[in-house]
C-alpha atoms as a PDB file:
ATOM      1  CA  UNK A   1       9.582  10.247   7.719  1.00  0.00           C
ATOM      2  CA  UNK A   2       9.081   8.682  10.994  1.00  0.00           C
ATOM      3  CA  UNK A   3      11.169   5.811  12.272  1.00  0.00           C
ATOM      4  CA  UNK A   4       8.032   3.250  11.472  1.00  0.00           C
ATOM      5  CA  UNK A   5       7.411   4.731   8.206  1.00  0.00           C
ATOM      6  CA  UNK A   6      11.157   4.136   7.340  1.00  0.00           C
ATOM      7  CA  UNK A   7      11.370   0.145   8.428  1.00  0.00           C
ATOM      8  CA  UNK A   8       8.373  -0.341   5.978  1.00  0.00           C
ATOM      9  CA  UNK A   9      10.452   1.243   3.210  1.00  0.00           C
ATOM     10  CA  UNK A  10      13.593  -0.562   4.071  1.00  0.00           C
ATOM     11  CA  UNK A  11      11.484  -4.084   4.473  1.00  0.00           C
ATOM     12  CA  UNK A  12       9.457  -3.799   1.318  1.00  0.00           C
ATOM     13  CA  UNK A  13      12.277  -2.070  -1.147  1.00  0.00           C
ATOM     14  CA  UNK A  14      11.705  -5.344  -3.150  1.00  0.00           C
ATOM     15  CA  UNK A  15       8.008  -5.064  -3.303  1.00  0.00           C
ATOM     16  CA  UNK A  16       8.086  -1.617  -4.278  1.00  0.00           C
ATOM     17  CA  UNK A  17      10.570  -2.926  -7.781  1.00  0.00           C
ATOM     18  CA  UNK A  18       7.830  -5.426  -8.372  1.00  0.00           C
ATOM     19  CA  UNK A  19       4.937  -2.879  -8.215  1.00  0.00           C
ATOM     20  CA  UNK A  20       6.587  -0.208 -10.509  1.00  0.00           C
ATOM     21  CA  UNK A  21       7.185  -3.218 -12.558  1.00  0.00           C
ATOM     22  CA  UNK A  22       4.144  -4.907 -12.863  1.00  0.00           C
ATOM     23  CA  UNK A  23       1.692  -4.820 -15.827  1.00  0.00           C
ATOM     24  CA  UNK A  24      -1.025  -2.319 -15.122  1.00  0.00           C
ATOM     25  CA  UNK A  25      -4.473  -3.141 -14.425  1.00  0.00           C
ATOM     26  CA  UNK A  26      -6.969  -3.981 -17.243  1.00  0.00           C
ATOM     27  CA  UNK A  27      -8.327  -1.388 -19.190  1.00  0.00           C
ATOM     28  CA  UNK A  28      -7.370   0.945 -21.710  1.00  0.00           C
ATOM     29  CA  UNK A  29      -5.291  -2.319 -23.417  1.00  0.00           C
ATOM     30  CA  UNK A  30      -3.589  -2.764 -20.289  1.00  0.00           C
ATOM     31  CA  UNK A  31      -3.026  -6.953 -19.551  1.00  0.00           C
ATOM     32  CA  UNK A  32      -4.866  -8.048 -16.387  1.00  0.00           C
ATOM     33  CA  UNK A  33      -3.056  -8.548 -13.224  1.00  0.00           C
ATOM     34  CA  UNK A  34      -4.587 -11.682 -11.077  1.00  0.00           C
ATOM     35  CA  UNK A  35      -4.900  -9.776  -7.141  1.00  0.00           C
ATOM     36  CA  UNK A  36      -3.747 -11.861  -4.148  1.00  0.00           C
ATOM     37  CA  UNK A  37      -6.865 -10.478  -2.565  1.00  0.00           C
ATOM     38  CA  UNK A  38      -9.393 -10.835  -4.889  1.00  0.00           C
ATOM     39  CA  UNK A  39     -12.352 -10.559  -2.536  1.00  0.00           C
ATOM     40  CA  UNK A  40     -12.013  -7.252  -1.635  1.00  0.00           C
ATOM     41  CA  UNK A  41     -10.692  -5.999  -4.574  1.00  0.00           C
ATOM     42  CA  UNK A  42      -8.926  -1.954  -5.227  1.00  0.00           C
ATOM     43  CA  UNK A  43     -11.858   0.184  -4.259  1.00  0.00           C
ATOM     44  CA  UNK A  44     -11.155  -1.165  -0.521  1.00  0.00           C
ATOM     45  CA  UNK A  45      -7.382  -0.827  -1.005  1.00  0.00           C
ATOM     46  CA  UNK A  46      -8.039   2.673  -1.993  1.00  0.00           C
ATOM     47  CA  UNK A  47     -10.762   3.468   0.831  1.00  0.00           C
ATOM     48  CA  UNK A  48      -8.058   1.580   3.718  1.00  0.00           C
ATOM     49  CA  UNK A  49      -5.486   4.326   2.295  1.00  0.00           C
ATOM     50  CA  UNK A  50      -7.302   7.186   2.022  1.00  0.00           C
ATOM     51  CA  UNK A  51      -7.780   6.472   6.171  1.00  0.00           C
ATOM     52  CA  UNK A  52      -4.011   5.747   6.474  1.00  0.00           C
ATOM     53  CA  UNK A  53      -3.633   9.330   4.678  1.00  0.00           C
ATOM     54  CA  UNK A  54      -6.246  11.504   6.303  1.00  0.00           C
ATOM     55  CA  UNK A  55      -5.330  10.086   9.937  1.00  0.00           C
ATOM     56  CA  UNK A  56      -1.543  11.271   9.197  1.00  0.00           C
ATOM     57  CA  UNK A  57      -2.568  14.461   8.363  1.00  0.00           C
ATOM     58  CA  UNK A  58      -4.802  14.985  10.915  1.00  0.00           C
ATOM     59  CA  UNK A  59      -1.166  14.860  13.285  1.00  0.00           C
ATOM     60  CA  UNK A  60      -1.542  10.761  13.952  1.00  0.00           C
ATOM     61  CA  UNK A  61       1.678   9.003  14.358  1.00  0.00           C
ATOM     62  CA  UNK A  62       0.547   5.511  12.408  1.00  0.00           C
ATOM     63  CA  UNK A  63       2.857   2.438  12.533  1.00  0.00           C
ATOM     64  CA  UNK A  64       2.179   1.194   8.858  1.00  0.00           C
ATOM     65  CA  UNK A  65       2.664  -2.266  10.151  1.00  0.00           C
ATOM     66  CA  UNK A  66       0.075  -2.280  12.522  1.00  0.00           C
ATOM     67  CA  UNK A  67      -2.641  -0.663  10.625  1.00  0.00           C
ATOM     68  CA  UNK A  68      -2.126  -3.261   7.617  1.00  0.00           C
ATOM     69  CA  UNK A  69      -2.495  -6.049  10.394  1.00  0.00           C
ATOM     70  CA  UNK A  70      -5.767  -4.212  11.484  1.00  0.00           C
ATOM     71  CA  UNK A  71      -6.532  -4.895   7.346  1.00  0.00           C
ATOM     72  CA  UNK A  72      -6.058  -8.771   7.055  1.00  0.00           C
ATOM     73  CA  UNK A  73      -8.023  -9.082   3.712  1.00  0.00           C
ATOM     74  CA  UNK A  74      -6.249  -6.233   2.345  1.00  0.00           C
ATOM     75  CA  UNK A  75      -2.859  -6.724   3.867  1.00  0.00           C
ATOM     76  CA  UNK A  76      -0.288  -7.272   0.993  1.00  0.00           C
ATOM     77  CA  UNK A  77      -1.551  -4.789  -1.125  1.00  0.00           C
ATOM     78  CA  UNK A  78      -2.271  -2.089   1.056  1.00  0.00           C
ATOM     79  CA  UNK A  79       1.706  -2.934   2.276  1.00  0.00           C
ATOM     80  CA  UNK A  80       2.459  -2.660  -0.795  1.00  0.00           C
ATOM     81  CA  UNK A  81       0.733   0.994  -1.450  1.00  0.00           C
ATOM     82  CA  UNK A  82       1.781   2.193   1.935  1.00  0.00           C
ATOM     83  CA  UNK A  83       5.334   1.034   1.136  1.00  0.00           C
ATOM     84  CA  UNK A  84       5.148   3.247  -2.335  1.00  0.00           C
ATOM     85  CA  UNK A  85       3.565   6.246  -0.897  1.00  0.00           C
ATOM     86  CA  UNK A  86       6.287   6.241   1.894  1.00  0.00           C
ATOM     87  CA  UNK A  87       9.281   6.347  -0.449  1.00  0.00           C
ATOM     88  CA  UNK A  88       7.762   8.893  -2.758  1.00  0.00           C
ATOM     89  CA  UNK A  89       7.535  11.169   0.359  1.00  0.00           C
ATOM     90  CA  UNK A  90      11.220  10.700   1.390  1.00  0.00           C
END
């Protein structure tokens, strides 16, 4: 885990509690959770990660913090799913 990968953890180890709390999405008698950004909605969340992904494994040393600000629409929840994927991989 690289030093910027790491601060994320350590600065979101509250928002990572609330995600593996909170109610799961609607469907399959799931409640629905209200999104903070609405507008764009999980497909882009998903898309903006898969990029985050592939770039690291192509050998790209990504500072999570700047690549959510280059995601303004998106950038609490993609923190949010960066912040998860990052402490499942340490």
């Amino acid at each position: 885990m690289s030093e910027h990968q790491a601060d994320i953890v350590g600065r979101n180890g509250s928002a990572l509690s609330d995600l593996l709390d909170a109610p799961r999405l609607a469907g399959a008698g799931a409640p629905e959770t209200p999104r903070d950004e609405s507008t764009d909605g999980p497909d882009v969340v998903d898309d903006v990660f898969d990029e985050f992904l592939m770039r690291c494994q192509a050998g790209e040393d990504l500072d999570p913090d700047r690549f959510c600000d280059e995601h303004p629409s998106i950038k609490s929840s993609l923190r949010k799913v960066l912040a998860a994927q990052l402490a499942c991989a340490a």
